[in-house]
Protein backbone atom coordinates (compact mmCIF):
# COMPACT_ATOMS: atom_id res chain seq x y z
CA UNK A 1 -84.38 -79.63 -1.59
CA UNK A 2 -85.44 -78.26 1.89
CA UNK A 3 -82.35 -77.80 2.79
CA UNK A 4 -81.27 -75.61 -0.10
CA UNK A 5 -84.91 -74.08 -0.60
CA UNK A 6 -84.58 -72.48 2.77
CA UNK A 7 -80.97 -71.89 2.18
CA UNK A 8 -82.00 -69.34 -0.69
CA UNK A 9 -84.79 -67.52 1.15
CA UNK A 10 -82.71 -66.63 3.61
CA UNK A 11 -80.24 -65.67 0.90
CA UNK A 12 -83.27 -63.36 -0.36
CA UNK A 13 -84.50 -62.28 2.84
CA UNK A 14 -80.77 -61.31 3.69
CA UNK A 15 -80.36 -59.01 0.42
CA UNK A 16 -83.51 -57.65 0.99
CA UNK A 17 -83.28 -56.69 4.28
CA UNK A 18 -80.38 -54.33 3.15
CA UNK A 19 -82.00 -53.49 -0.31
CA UNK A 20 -83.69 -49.85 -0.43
CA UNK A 21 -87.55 -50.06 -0.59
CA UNK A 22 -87.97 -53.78 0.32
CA UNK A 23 -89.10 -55.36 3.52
CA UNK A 24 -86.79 -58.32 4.54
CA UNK A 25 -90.10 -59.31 6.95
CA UNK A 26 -92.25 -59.13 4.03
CA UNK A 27 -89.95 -61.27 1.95
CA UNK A 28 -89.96 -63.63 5.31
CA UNK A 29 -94.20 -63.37 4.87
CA UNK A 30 -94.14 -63.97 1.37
CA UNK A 31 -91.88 -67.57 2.46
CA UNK A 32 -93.95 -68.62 4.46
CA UNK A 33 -91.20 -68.34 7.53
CA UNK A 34 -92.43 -65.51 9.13
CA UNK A 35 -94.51 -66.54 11.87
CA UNK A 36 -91.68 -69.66 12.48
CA UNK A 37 -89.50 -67.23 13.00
CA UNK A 38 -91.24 -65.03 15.27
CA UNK A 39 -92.19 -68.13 17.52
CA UNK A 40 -88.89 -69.38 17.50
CA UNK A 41 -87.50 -66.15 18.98
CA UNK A 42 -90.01 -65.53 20.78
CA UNK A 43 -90.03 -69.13 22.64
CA UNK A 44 -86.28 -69.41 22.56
CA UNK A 45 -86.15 -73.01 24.36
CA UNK A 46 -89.28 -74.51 23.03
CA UNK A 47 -87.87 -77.37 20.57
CA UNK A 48 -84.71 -75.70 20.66
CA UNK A 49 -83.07 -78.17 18.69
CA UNK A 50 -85.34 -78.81 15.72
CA UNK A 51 -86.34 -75.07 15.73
CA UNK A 52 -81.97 -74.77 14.93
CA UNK A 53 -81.87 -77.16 12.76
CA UNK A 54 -84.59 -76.08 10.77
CA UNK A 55 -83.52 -72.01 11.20
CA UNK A 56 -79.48 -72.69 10.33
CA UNK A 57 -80.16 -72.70 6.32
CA UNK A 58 -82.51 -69.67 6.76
CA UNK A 59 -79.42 -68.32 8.91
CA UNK A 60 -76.72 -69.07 7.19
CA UNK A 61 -78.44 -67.88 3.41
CA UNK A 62 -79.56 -64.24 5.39
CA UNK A 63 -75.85 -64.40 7.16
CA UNK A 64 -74.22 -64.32 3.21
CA UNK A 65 -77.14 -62.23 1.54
CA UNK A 66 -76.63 -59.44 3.80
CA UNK A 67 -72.61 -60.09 3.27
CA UNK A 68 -72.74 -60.69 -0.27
CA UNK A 69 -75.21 -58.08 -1.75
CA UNK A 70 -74.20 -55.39 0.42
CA UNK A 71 -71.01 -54.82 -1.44
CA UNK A 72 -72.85 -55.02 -4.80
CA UNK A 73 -76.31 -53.68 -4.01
CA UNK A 74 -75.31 -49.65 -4.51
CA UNK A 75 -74.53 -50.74 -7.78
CA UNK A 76 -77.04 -52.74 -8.68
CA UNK A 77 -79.74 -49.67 -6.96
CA UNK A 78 -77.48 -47.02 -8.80
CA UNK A 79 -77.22 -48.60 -12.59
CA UNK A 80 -79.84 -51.52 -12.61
CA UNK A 81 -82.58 -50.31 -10.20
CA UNK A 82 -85.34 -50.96 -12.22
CA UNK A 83 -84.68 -54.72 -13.15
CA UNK A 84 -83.70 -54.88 -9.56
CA UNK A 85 -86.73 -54.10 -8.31
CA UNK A 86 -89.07 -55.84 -11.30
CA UNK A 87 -87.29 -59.30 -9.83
CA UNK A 88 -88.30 -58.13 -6.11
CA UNK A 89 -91.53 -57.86 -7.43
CA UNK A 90 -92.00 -61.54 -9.15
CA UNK A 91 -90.43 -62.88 -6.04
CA UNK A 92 -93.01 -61.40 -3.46
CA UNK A 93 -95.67 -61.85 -6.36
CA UNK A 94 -95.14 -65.98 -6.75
CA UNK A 95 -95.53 -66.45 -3.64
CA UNK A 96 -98.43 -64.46 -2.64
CA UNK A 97 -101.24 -67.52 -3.25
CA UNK A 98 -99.30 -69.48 -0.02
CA UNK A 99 -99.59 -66.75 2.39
CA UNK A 100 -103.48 -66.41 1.23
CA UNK A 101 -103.25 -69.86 2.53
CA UNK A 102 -101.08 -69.63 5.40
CA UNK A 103 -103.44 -66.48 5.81
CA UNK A 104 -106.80 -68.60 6.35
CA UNK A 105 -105.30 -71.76 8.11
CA UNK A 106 -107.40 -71.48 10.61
CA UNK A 107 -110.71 -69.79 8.96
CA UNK A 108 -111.85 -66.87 7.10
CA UNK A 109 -113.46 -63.66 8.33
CA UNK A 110 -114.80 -60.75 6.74
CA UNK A 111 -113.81 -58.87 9.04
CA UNK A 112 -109.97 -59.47 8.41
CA UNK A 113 -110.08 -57.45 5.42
CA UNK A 114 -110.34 -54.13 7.67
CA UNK A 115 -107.24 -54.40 9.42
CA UNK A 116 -105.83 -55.29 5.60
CA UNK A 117 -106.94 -52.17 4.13
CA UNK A 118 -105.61 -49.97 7.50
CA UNK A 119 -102.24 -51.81 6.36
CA UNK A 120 -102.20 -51.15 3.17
CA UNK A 121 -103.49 -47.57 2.91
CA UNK A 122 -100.80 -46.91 5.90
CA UNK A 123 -97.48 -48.31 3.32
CA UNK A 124 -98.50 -46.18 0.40
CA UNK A 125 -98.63 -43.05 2.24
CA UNK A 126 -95.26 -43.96 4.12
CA UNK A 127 -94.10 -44.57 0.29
CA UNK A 128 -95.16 -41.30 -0.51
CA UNK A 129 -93.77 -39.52 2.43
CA UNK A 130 -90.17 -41.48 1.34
CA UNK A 131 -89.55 -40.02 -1.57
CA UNK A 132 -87.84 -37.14 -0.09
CA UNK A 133 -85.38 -39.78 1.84
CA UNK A 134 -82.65 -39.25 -0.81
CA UNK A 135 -82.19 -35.61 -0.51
CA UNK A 136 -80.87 -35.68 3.17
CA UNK A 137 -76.97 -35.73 4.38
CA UNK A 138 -75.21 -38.56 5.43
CA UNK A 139 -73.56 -38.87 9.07
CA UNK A 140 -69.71 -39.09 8.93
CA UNK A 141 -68.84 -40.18 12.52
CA UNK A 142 -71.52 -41.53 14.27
CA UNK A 143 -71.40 -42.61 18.00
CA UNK A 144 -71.49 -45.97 19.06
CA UNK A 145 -75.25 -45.40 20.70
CA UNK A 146 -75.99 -43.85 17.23
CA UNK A 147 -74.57 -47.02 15.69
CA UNK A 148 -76.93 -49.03 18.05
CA UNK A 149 -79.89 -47.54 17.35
CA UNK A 150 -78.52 -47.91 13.42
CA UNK A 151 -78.63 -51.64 14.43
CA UNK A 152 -82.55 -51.34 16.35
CA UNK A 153 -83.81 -49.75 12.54
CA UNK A 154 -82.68 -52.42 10.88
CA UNK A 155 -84.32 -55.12 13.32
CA UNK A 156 -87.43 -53.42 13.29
CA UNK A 157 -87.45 -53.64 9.52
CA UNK A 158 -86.55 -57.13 9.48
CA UNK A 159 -89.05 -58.18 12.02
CA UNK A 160 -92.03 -55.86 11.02
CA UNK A 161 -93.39 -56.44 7.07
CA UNK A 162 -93.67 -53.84 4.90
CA UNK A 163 -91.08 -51.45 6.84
CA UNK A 164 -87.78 -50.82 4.93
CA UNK A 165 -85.32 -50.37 7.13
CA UNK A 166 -83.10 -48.72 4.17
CA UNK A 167 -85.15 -45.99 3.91
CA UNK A 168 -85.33 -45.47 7.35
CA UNK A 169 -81.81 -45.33 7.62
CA UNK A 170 -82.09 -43.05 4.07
CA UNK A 171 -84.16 -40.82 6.00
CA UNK A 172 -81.42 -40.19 9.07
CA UNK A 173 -78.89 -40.21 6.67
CA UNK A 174 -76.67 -43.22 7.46
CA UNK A 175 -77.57 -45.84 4.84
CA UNK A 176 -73.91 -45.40 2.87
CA UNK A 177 -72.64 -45.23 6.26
CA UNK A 178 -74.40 -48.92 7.32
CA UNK A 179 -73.27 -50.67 3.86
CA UNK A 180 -70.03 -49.65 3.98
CA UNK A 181 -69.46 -51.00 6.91
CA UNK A 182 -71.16 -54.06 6.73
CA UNK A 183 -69.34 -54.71 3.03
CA UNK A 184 -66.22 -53.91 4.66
CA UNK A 185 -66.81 -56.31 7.57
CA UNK A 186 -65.75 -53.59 9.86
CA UNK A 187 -65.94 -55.49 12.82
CA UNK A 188 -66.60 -52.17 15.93
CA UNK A 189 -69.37 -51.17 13.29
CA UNK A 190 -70.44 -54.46 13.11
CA UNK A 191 -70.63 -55.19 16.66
CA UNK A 192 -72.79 -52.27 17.55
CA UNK A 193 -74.92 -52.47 14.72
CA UNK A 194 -75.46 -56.26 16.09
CA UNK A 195 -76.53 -54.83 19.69
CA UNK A 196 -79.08 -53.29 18.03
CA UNK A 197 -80.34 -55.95 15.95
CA UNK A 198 -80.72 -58.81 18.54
CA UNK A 199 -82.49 -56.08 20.85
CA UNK A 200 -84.79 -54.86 18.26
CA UNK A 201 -85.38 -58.66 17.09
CA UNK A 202 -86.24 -59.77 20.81
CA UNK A 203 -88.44 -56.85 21.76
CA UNK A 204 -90.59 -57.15 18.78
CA UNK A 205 -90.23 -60.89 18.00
CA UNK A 206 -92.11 -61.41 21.17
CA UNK A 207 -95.00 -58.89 20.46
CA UNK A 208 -95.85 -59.93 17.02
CA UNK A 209 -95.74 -63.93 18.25
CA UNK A 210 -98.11 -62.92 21.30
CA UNK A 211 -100.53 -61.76 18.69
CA UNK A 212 -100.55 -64.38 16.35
CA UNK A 213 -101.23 -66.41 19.55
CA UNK A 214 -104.16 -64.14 20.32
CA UNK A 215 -105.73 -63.14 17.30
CA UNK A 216 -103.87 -65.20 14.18
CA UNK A 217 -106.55 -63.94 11.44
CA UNK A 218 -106.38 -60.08 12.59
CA UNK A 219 -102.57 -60.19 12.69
CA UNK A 220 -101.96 -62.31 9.63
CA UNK A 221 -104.20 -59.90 7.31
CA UNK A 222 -102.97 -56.77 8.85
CA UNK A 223 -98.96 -57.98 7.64
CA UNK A 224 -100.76 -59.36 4.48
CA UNK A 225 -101.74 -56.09 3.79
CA UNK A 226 -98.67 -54.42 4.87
CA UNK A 227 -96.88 -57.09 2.52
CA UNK A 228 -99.25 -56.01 -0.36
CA UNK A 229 -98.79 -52.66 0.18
CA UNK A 230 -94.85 -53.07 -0.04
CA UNK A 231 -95.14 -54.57 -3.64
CA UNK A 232 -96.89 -51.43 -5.04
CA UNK A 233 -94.72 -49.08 -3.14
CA UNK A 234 -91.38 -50.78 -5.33
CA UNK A 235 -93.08 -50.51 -8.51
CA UNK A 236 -91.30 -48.62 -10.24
CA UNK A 237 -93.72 -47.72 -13.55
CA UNK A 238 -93.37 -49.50 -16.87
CA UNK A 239 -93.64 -47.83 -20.25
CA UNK A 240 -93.82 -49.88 -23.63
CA UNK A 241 -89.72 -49.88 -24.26
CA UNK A 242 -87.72 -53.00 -25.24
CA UNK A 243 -86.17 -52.29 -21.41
CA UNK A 244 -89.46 -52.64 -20.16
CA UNK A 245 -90.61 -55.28 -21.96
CA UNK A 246 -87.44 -57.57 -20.88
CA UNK A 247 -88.07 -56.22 -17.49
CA UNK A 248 -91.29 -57.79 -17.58
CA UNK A 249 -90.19 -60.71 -18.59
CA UNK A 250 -87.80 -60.79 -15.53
CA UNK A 251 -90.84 -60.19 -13.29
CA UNK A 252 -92.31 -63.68 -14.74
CA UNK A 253 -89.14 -65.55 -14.81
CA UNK A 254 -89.06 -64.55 -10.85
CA UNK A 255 -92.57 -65.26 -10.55
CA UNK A 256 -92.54 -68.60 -11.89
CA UNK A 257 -89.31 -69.17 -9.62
CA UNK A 258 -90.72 -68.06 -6.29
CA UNK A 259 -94.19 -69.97 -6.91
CA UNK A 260 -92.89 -73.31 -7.93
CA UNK A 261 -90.43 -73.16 -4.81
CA UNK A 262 -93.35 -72.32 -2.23
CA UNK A 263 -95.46 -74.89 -3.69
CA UNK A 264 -92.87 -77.89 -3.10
CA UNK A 265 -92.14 -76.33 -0.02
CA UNK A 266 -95.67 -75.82 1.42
């Protein structure tokens, strides 16, 4: 059950690292893996063996999320967005209660809910500055330092909660450009974008572990509220329609899911 449990989180993490308007690191939060990871990375040769064994479901389930949903998730975004995003939600909502707790492992301040707010306040107004992300042009031939850099976004939205590296690369104009690519397994495309990645991984990987080290409450409640904040911003409204309704029901079902698997998994 371990096994598989982390298996499909990094399945979840993978297709939400790719999926517009959700944070892959908030999804990492949310499962409890987060600051693992960032250790791990961080202190590469420090139980380098369990740290692998323990990482190579979480890698192998983001390897084939990313692979998998990227060749689906336009269509699922373009003709199901809404029940898309209402599952999102339930996932990141079930689990919630066990990064309170992961939150206050080692004590609660009141002073933790400041950095919190800053957090939160600071993803709804990026949400509202996104919604123009759709209306820009996509990039047709892009350079392999472009490519790079296309690689860095996505890193830093994978390593930093809350951030979605899709609209980032909405924003710039590239994010047809990145799934197509990755769906297609171009492999040039694929290399540079990996560059990127590992670079943007390391760099940050290090800073976020050095301040759990150094101030674990601060840090934790500052992604908690980014993490919080990146629920809202996917919301996507709900009217009293039988669509709604069943959407709502989807929420729960995804709810229930996500809670009973952080619960056996601590």
């Amino acid at each position: 059950m371990s096994f598989f449990s982390r298996f499909l989180k990094g399945l979840i993490i993978g297709a939400g690292a790719i999926a517009p308007g959700v944070s892959g690191g908030a999804l990492a939060v949310i499962f409890g893996l987060y600051d693992k990871m960032t250790f791990f990375i961080a202190n590469f040769t420090y139980k380098f063996r369990e740290n692998v064994k323990f990482f190579i479901p979480v890698g192998i389930g983001g390897a084939l999320g990313v692979l998998l949903f990227s060749r689906i998730i336009e269509l699922l975004f373009t003709y199901h967005e809404v029940e898309v995003r209402y599952a999102f939600i339930g996932l990141m909502l079930g689990t919630i209660p066990s990064v309170i707790k992961e939150a206050n492992k080692k004590g609660f301040k009141p002073k933790y809910l400041i950095p919190l707010a800053i957090t939160f306040i600071s993803t709804l107004v990026l949400t509202f500055l996104e919604e123009s992300a759709s209306g820009l042009n996509s990039l047709s031939n892009p350079s392999s330092i472009n490519i790079i850099i296309y690689g860095l976004i996505i890193g830093f939205g994978t390593i930093i909660p809350g951030i979605s590296a899709s609209i980032i690369l909405m924003y710039i104009g590239v994010y047809e450009f990145v799934i197509s690519a990755i769906s297609n397994l171009s492999v040039v495309y694929i290399f540079y974008l990996g560059i990127g990645f590992v670079i943007s991984i390391l760099l940050f990987s290090k800073l976020i572990s050095m301040l759990f080290k150094r101030c674990y409450g601060v840090t934790f409640y500052a992604i908690l509220g980014l993490v919080l904040g990146s629920i809202i911003s996917i919301f996507p409204g709900f009217s009293f329609t039988f669509e709604y309704i069943f959407n709502f029901v989807l929420l729960i079902a995804c709810f229930l899911l996500s809670y009973n698997i952080s619960r056996l998994t601590g």
